[in-house]
N, C-alpha and C. Protein backbone atom coordinates (compact mmCIF):
# COMPACT_ATOMS: atom_id res chain seq x y z
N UNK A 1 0.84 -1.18 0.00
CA UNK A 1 0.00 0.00 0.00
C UNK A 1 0.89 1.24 0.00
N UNK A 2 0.69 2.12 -0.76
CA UNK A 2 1.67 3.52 -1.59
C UNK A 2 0.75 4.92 -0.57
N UNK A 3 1.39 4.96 0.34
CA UNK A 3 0.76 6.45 1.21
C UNK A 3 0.79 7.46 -0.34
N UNK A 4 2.11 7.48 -1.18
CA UNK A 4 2.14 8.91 -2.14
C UNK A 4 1.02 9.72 -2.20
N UNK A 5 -0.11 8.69 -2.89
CA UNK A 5 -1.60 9.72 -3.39
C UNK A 5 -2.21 10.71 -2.25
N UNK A 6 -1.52 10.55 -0.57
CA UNK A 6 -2.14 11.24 0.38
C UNK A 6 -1.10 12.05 0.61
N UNK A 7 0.18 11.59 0.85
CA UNK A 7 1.40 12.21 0.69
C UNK A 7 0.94 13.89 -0.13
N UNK A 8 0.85 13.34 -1.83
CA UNK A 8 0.86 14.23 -2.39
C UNK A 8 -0.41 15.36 -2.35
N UNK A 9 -1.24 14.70 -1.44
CA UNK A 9 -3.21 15.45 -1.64
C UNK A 9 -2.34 16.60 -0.29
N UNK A 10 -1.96 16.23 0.66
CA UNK A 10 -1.50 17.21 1.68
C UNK A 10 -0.64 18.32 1.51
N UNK A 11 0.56 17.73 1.20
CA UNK A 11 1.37 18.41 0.45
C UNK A 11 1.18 19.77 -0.51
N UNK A 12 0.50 19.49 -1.29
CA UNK A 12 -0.19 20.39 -3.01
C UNK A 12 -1.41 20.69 -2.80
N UNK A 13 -2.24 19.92 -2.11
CA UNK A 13 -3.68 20.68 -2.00
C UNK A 13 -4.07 21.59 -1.13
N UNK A 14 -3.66 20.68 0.17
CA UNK A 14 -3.81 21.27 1.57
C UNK A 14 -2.93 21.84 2.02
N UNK A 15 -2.06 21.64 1.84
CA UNK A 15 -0.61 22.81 2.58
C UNK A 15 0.12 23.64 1.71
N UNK A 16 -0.47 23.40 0.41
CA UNK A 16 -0.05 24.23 -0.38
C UNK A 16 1.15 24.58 -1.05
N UNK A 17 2.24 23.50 -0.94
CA UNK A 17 3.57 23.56 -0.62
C UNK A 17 4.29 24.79 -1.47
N UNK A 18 3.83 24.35 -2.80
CA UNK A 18 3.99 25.22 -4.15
C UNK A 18 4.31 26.70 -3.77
N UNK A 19 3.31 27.10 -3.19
CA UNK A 19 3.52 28.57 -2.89
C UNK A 19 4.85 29.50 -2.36
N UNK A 20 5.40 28.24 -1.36
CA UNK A 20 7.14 28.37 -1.22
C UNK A 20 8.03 29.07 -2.26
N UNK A 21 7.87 28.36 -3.34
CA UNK A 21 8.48 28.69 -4.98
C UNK A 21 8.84 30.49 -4.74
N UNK A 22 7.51 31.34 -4.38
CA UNK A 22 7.66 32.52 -4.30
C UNK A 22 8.66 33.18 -2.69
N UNK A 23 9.21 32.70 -2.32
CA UNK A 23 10.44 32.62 -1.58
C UNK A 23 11.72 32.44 -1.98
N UNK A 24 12.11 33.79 -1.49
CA UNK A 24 14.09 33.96 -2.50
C UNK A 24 14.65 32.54 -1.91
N UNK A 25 14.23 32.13 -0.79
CA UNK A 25 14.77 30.70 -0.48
C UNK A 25 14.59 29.51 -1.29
N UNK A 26 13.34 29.28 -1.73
CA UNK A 26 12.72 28.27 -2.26
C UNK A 26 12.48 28.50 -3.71
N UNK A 27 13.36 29.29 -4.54
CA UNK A 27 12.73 30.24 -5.56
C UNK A 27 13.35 28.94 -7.00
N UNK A 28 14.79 28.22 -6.61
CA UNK A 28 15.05 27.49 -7.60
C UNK A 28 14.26 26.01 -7.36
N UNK A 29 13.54 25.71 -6.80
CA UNK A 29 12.58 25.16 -6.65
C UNK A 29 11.23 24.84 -7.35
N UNK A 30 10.93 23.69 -7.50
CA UNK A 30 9.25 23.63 -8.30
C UNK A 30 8.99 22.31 -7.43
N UNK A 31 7.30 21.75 -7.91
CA UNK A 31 6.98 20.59 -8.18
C UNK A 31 7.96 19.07 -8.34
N UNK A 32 8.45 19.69 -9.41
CA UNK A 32 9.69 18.48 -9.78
C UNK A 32 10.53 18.23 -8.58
N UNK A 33 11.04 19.18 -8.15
CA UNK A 33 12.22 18.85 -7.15
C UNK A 33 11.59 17.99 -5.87
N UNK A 34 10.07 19.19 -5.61
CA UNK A 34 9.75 18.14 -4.32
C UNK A 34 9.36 16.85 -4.35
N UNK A 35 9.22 16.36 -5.53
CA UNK A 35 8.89 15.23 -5.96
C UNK A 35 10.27 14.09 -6.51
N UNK A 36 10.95 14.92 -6.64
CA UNK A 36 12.44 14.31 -6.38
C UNK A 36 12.59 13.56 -5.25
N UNK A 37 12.27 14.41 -3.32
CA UNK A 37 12.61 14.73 -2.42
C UNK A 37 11.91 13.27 -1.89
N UNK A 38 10.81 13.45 -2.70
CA UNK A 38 9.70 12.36 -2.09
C UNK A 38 10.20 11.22 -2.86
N UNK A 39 10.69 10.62 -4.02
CA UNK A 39 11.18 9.67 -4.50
C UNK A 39 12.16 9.47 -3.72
N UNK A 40 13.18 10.19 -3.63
CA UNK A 40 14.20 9.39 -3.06
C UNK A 40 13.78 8.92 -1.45
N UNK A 41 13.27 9.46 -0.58
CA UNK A 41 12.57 8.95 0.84
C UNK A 41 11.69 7.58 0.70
N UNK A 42 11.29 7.32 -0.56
CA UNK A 42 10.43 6.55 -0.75
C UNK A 42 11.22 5.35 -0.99
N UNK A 43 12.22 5.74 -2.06
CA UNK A 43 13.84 4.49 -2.38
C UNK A 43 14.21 3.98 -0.94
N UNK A 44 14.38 4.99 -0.45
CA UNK A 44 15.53 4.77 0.94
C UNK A 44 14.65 4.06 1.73
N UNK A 45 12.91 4.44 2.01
CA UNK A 45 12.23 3.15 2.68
C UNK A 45 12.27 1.97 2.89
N UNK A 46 12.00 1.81 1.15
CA UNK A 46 11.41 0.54 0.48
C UNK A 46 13.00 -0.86 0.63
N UNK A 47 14.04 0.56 0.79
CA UNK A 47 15.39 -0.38 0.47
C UNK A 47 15.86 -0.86 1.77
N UNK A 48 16.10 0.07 2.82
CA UNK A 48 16.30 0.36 4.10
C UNK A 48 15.88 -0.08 5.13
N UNK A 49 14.70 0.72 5.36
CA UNK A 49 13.45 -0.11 6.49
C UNK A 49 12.50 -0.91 6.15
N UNK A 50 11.78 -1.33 4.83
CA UNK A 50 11.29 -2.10 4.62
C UNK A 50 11.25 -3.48 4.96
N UNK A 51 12.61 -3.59 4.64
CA UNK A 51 13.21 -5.37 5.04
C UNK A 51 12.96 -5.54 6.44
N UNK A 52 12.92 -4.80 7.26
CA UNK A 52 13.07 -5.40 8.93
C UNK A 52 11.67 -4.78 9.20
N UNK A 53 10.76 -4.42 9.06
CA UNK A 53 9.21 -4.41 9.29
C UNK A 53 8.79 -5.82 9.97
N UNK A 54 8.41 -6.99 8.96
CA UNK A 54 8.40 -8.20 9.32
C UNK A 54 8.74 -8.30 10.57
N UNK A 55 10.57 -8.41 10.71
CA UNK A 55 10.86 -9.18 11.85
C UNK A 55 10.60 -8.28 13.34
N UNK A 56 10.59 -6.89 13.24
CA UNK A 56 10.61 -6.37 14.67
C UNK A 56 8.91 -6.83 14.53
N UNK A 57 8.29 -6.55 14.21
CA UNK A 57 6.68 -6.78 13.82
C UNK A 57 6.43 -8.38 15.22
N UNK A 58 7.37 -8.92 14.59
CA UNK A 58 7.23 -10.41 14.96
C UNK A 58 8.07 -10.82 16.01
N UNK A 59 9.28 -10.12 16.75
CA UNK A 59 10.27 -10.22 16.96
C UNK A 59 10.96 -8.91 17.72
N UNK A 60 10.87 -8.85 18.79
CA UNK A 60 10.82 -7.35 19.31
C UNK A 60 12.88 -7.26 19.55
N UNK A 61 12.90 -5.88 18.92
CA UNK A 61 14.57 -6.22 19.37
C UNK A 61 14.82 -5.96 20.43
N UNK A 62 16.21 -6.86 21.05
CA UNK A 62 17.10 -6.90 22.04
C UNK A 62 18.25 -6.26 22.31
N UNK A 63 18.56 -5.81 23.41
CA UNK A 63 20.11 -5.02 23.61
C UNK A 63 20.85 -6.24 24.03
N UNK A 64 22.00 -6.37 22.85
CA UNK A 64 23.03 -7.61 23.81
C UNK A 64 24.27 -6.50 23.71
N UNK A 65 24.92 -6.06 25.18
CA UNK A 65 25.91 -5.82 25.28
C UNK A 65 25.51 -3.99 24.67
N UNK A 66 26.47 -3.46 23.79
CA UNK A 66 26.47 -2.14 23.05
C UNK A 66 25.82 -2.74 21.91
N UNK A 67 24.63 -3.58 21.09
CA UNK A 67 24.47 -4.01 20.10
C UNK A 67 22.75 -4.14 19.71
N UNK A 68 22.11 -4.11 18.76
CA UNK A 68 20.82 -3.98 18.97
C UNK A 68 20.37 -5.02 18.22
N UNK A 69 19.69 -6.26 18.95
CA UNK A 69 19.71 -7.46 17.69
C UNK A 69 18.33 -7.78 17.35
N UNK A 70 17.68 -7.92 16.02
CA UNK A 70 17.24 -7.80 15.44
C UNK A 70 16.32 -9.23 15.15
């Protein structure tokens, strides 16, 4: 299940993000980029934390020593 479509309804509809753009800060900025911002968070999930969902899910981790086991 892909949060994006709510991700993006909050973001652009409701918070308006876009409007930033008109900020000398945010000015080289569009759509595209924040949607860059959100792809790559979405990579780093899917690659990252995805895999160990399952096991803490099932499997609560442990401290052995300085170590956090999984």
């Amino acid at each position: 299940m892909s949060l994006r479509p709510r991700i993006e309804f909050l973001l652009y509809d409701w918070l308006k993000v876009e409007t930033l753009n008109t900020r000398a800060r945010f000015s080289d900025h569009s759509r595209e980029t924040f949607n860059g911002v959100l792809d790559t968070c979405e990579r780093i999930a899917r690659e990252k934390y995805a895999p160990f969902n399952h096991t803490v899910d099932t499997e609560e981790p442990r401290f052995e020593g300085d170590k956090v086991i999984l």
